[in-house]
Protein backbone atom coordinates (compact mmCIF):
# COMPACT_ATOMS: atom_id res chain seq x y z
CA UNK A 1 34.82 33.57 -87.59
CA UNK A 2 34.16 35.90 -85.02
CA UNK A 3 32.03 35.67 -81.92
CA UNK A 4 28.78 37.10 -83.24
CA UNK A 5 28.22 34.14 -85.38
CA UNK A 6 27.26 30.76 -85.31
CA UNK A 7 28.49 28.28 -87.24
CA UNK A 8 26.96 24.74 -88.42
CA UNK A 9 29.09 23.02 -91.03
CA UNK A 10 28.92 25.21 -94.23
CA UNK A 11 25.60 27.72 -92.98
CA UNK A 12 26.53 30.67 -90.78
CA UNK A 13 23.80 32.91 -89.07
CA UNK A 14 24.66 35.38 -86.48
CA UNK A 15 24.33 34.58 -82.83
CA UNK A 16 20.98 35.63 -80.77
CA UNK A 17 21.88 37.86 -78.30
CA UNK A 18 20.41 36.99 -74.89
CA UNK A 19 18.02 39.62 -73.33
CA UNK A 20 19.90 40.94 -69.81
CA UNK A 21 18.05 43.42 -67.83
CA UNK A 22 20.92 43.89 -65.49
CA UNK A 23 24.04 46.16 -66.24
CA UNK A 24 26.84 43.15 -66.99
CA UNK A 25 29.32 44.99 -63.84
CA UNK A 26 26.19 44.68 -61.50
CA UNK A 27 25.49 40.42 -62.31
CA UNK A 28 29.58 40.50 -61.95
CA UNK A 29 30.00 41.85 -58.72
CA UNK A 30 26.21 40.11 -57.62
CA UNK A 31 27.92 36.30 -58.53
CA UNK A 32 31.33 37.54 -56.91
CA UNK A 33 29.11 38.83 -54.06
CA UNK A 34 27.29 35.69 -53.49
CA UNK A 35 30.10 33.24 -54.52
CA UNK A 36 32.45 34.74 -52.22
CA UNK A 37 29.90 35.45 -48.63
CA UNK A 38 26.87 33.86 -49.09
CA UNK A 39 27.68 30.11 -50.43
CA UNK A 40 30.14 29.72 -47.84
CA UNK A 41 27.30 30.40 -45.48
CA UNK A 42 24.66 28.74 -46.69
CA UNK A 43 26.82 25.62 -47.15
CA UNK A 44 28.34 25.14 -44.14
CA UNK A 45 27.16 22.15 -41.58
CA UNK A 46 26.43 24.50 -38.60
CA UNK A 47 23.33 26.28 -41.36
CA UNK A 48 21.72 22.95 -41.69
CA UNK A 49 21.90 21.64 -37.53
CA UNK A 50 20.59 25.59 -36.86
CA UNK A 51 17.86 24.83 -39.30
CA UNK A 52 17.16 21.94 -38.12
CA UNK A 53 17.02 22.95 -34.30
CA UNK A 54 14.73 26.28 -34.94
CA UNK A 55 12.14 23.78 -36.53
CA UNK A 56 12.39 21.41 -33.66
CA UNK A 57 11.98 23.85 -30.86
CA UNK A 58 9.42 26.01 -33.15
CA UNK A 59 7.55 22.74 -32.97
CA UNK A 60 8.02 21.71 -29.70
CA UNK A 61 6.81 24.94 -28.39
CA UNK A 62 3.74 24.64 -30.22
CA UNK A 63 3.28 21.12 -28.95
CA UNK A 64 3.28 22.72 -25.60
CA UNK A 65 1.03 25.30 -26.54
CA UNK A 66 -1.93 22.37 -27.19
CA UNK A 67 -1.42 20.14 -24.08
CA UNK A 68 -0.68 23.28 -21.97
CA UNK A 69 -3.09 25.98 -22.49
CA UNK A 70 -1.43 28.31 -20.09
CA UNK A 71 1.76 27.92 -22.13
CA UNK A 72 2.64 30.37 -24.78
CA UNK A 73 5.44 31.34 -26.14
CA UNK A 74 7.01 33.95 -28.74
CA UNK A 75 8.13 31.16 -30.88
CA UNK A 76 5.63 28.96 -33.32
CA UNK A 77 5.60 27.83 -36.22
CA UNK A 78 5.47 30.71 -38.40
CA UNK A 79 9.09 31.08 -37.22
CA UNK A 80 10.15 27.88 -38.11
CA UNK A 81 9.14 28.00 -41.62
CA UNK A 82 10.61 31.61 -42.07
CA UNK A 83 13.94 30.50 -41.17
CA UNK A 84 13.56 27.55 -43.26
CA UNK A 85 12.63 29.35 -46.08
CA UNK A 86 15.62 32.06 -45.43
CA UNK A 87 18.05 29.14 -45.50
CA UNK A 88 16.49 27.23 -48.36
CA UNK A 89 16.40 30.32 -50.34
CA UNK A 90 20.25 31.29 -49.46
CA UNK A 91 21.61 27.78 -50.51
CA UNK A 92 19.49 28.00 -53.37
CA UNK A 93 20.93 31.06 -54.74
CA UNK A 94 24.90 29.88 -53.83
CA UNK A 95 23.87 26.63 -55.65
CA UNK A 96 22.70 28.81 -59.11
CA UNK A 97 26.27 30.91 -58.93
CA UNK A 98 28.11 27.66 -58.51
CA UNK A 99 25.79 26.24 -61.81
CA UNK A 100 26.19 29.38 -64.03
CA UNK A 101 29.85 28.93 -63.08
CA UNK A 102 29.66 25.28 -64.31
CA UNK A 103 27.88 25.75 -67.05
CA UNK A 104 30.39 29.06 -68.40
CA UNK A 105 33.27 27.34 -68.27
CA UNK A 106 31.41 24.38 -70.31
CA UNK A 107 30.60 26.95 -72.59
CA UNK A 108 34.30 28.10 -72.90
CA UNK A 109 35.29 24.79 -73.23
CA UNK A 110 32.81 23.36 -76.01
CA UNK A 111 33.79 26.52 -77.48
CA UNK A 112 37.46 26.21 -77.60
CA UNK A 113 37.38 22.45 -78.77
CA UNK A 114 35.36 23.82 -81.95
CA UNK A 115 37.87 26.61 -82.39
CA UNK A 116 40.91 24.23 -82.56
CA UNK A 117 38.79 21.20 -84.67
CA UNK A 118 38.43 24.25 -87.29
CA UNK A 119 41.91 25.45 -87.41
């Protein structure tokens, strides 16, 4: 049987193809990109306490922006939710590589198992 097909028991139908707009060499070197740079990143402890900091002093400063009027400052919370966001979407996007990685070798797996039950 080869790879084009699927197979169910005794009925055999070729395989639907799965619409990719991307050239195959640029989603391999975009999940080698992001598995090997930006997971690491977005993953790491020190991402999450710099988050979390930006949103408290974003906050804070617009605190002191409503009991002091003469206060302003450069940083509000517009800020705050960008870098949120920026982080959010960066572990995000490591945490889909690491799934389509997951869910690939499944695929190889399940395959494999079938491959050696019909032999």
């Amino acid at each position: 049987m080869s790879d084009d097909t699927f197979s169910s028991g005794s009925y055999s139908r070729p395989r639907a193809r799965r619409a990719s707009y991307l050239p195959y060499w640029f989603r391999l070197r975009l999940h080698d990109f992001v598995a090997r740079y930006i997971a690491p990143i977005a993953h790491h402890p020190a991402m999450t306490l710099i988050t979390g900091i930006g949103l408290l002093l974003s906050g804070m400063m617009e605190a002191f922006e409503q009991v002091f009027t003469d206060f302003e400052s450069l940083v509000g919370p517009r800020e705050g939710v960008i870098l949120l966001g920026i982080v959010t979407f960066f572990k995000g996007i490591a945490d889909l590589v690491e799934a389509s990685e997951w869910l690939s070798r499944g695929v190889e797996e399940e395959r494999q198992k079938q491959e050696t039950a019909h032999h």
